[in-house]
N, C-alpha and C. Protein backbone atom coordinates (compact mmCIF):
# COMPACT_ATOMS: atom_id res chain seq x y z
N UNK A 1 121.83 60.84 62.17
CA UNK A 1 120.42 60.84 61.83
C UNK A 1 119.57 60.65 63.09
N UNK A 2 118.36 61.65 63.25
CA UNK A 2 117.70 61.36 64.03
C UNK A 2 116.70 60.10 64.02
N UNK A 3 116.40 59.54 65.43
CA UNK A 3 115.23 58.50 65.49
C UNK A 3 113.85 58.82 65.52
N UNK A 4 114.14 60.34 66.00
CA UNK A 4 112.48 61.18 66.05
C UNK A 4 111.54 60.86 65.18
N UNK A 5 110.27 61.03 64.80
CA UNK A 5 109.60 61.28 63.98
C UNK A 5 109.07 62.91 64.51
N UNK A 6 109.01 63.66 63.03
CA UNK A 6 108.45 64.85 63.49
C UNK A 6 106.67 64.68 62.87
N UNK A 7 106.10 65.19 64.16
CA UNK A 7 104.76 65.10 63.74
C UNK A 7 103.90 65.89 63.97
N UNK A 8 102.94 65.89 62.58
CA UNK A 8 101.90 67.33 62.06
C UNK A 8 100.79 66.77 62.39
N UNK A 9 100.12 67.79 62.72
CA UNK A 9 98.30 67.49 62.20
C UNK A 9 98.42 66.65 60.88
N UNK A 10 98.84 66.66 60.01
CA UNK A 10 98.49 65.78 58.88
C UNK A 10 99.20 64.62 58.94
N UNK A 11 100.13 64.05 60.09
CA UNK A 11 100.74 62.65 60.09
C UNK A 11 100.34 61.82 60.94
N UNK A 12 99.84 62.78 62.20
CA UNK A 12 99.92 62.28 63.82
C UNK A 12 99.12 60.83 63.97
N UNK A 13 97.57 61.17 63.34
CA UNK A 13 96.89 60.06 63.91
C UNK A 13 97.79 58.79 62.84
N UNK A 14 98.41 58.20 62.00
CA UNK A 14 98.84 57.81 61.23
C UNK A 14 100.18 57.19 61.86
N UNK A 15 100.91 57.89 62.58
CA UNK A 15 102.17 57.40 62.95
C UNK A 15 102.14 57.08 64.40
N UNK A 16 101.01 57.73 64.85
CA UNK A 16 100.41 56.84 66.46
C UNK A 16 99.70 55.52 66.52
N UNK A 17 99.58 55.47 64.79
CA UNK A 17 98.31 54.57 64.95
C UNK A 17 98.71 53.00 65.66
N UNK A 18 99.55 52.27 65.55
CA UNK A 18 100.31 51.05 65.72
C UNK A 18 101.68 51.00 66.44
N UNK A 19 101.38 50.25 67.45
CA UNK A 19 102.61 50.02 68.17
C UNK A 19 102.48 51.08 69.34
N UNK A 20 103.90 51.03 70.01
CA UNK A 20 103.76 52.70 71.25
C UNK A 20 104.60 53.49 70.71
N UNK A 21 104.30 54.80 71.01
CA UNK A 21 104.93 56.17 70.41
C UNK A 21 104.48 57.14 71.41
N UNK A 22 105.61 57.14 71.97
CA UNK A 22 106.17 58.29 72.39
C UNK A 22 106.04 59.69 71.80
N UNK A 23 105.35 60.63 72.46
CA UNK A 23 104.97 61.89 71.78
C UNK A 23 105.94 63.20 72.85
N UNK A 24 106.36 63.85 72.09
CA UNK A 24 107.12 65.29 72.96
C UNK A 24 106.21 66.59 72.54
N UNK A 25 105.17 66.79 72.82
CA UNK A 25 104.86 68.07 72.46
C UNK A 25 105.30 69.32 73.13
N UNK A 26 106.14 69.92 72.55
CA UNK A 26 107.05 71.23 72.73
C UNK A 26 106.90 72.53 72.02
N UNK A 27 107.65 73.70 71.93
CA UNK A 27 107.55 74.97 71.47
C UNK A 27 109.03 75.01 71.63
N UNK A 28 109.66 75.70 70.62
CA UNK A 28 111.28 76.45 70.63
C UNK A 28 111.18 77.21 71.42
N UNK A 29 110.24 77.83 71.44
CA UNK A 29 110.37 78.96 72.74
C UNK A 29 110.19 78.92 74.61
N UNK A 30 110.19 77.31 74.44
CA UNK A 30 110.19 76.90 75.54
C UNK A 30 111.38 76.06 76.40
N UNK A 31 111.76 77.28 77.43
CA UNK A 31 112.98 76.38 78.39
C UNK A 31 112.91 75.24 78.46
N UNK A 32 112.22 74.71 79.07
CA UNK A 32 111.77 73.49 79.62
C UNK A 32 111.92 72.45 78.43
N UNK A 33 111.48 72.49 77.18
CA UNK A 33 111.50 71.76 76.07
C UNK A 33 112.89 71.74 75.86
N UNK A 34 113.24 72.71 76.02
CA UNK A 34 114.86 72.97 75.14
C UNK A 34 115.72 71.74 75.72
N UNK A 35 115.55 71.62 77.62
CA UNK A 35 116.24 70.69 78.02
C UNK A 35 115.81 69.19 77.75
N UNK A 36 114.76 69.44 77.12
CA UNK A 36 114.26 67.86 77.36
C UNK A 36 114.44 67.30 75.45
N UNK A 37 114.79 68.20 75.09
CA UNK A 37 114.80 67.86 73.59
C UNK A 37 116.01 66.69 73.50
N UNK A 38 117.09 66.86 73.91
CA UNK A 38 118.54 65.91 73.53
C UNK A 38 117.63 65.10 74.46
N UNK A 39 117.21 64.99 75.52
CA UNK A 39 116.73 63.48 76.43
C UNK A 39 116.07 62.94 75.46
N UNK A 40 114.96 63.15 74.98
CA UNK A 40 114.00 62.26 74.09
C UNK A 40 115.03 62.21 72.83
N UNK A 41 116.03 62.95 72.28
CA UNK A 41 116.75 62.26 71.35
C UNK A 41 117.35 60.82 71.66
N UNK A 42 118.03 60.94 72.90
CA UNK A 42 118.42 59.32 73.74
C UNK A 42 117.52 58.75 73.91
N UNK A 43 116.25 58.66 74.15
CA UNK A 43 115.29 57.72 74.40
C UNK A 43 114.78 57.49 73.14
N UNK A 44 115.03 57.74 71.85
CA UNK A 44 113.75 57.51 70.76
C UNK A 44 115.39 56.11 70.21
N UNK A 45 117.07 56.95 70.53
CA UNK A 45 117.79 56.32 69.78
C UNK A 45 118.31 54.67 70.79
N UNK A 46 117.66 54.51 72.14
CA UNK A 46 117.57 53.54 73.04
C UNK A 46 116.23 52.53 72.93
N UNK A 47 114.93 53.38 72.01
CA UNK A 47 113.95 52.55 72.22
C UNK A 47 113.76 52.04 70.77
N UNK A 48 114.70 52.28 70.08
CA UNK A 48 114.66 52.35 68.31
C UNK A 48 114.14 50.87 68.15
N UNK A 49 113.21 50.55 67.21
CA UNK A 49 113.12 48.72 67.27
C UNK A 49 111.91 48.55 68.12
N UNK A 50 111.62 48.93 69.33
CA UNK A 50 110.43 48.46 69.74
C UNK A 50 109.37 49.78 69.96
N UNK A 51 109.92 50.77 69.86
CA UNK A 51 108.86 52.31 70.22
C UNK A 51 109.14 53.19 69.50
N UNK A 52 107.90 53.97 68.85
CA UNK A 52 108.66 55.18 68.40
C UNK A 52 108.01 56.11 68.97
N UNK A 53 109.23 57.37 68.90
CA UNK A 53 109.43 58.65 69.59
C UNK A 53 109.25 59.73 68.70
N UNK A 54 108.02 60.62 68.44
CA UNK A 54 107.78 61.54 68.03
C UNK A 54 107.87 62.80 68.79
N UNK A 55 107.94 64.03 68.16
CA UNK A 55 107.60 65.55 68.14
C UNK A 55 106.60 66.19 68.05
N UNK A 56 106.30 67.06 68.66
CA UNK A 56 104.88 67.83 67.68
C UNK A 56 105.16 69.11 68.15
N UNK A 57 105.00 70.03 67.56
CA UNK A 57 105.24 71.59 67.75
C UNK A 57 104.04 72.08 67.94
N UNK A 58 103.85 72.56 69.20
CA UNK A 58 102.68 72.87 69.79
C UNK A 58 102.03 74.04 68.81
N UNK A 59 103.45 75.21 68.35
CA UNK A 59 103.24 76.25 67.98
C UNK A 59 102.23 75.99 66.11
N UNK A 60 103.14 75.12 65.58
CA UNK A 60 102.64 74.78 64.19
C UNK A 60 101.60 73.77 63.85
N UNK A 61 100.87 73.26 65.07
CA UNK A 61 100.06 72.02 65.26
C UNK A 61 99.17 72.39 66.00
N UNK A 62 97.95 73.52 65.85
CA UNK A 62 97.29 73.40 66.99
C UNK A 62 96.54 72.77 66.79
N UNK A 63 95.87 71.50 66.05
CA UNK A 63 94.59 70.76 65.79
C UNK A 63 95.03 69.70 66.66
N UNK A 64 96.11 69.12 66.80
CA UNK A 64 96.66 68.18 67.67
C UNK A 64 96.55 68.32 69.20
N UNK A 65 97.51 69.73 69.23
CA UNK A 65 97.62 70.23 70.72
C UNK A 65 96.26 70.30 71.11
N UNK A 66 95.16 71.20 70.27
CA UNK A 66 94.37 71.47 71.64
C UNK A 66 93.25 69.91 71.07
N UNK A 67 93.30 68.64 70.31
CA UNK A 67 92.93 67.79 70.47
C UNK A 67 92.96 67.07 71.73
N UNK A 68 94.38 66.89 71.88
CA UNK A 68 94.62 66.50 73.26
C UNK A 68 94.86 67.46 74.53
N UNK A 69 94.29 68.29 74.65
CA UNK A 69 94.37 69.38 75.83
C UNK A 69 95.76 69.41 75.98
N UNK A 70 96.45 70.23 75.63
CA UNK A 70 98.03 69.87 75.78
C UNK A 70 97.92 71.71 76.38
N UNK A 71 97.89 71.98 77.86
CA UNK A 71 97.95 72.93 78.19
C UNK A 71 99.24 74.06 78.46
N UNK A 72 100.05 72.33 79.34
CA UNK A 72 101.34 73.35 79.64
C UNK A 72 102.97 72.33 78.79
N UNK A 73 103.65 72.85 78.18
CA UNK A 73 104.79 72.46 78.04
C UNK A 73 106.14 72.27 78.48
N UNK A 74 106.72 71.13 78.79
CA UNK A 74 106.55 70.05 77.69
C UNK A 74 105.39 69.17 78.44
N UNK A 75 104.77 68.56 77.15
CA UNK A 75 103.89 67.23 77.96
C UNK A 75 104.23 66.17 77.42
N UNK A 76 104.97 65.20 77.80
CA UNK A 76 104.77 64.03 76.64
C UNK A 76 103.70 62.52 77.25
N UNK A 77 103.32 61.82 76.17
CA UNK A 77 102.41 61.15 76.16
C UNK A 77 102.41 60.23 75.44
N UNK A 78 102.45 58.97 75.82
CA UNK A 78 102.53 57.55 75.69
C UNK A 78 101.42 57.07 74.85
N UNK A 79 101.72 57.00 73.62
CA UNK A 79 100.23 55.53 72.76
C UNK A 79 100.17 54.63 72.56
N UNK A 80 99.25 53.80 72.85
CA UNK A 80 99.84 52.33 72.31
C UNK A 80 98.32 52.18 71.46
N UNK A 81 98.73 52.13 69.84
CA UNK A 81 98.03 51.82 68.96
C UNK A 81 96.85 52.59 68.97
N UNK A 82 97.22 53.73 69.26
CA UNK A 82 96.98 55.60 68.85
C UNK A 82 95.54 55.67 69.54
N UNK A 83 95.76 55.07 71.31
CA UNK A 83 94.85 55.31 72.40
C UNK A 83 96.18 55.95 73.20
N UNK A 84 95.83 56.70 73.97
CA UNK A 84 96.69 57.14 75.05
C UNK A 84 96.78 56.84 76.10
N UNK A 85 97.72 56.54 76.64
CA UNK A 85 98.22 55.29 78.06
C UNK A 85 98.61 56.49 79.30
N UNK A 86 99.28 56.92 78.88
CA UNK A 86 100.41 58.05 79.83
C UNK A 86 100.52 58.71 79.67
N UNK A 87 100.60 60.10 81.12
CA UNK A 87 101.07 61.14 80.37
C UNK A 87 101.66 62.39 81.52
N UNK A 88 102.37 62.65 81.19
CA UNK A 88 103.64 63.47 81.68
C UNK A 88 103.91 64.71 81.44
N UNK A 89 103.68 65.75 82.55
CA UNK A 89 103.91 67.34 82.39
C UNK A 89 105.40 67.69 82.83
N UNK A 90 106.05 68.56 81.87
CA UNK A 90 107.43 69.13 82.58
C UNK A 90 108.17 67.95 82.07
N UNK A 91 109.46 68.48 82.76
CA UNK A 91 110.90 67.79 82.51
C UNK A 91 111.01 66.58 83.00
N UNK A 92 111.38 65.45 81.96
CA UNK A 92 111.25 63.72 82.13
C UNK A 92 112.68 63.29 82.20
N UNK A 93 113.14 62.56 83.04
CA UNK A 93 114.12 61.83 82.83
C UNK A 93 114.47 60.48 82.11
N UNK A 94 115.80 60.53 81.20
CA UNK A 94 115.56 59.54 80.29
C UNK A 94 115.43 58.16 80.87
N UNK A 95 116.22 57.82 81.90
CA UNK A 95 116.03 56.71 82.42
C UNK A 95 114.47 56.40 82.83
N UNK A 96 113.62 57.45 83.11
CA UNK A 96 112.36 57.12 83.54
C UNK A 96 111.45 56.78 82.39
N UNK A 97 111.72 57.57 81.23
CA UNK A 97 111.20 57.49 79.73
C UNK A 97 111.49 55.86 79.35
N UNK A 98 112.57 55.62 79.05
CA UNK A 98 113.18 54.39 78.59
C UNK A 98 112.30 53.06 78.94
N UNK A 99 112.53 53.21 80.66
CA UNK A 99 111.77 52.36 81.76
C UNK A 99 110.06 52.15 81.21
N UNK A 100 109.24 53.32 81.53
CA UNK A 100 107.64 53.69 80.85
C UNK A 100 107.26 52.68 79.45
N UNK A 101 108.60 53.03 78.65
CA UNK A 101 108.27 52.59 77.42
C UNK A 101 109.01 51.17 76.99
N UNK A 102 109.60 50.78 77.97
CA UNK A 102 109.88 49.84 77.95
C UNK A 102 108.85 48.03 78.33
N UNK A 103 108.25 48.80 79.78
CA UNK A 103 107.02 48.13 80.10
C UNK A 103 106.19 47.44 79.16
């Protein structure tokens, strides 16, 4: 079972709202996502308990994406109690993810 949460325009502000959450906004059709998809699977199943680690599909979500200017993919982006802290273009390493959200 995954630790992800997958998240829509109709969940996002809701499951960002409290605590930090980790956001991956990606596209299937994107290299770059593809590799970073199993990393944020290890980081959502390493931060399980104190952070959660969401999804958002750039392609099926654009009220989100272009909410947050989400230009190039992957971007992910750090909330704590659904303000935005951080934020990260391209390919992340999990140890660096883990670390971020660990802080």
């Amino acid at each position: 079972m995954s630790a992800e949460i997958e998240l829509t325009d109709a969940n996002f502000d809701a499951e960002t709202a409290k605590g930090t959450t980790l956001v991956d906004f990606w596209a299937p059709w994107c290299g770059p996502c593809k590799a970073q998809g199993p990393i944020i699977e290890k980081v959502a199943a390493q931060v399980a308990g104190k952070a959660k680690v969401g999804k958002c599909n750039v392609d099926q979500n654009k009220t989100v994406a272009g909410r947050f200017a989400i230009f190039a993919i992957p971007t992910l982006i750090i909330f704590k109690d659904g303000k935005e802290v951080e934020r990260m273009t391209g390919l992340q390493k999990e140890s660096a993810l883990v670390q971020k959200l660990s802080a």
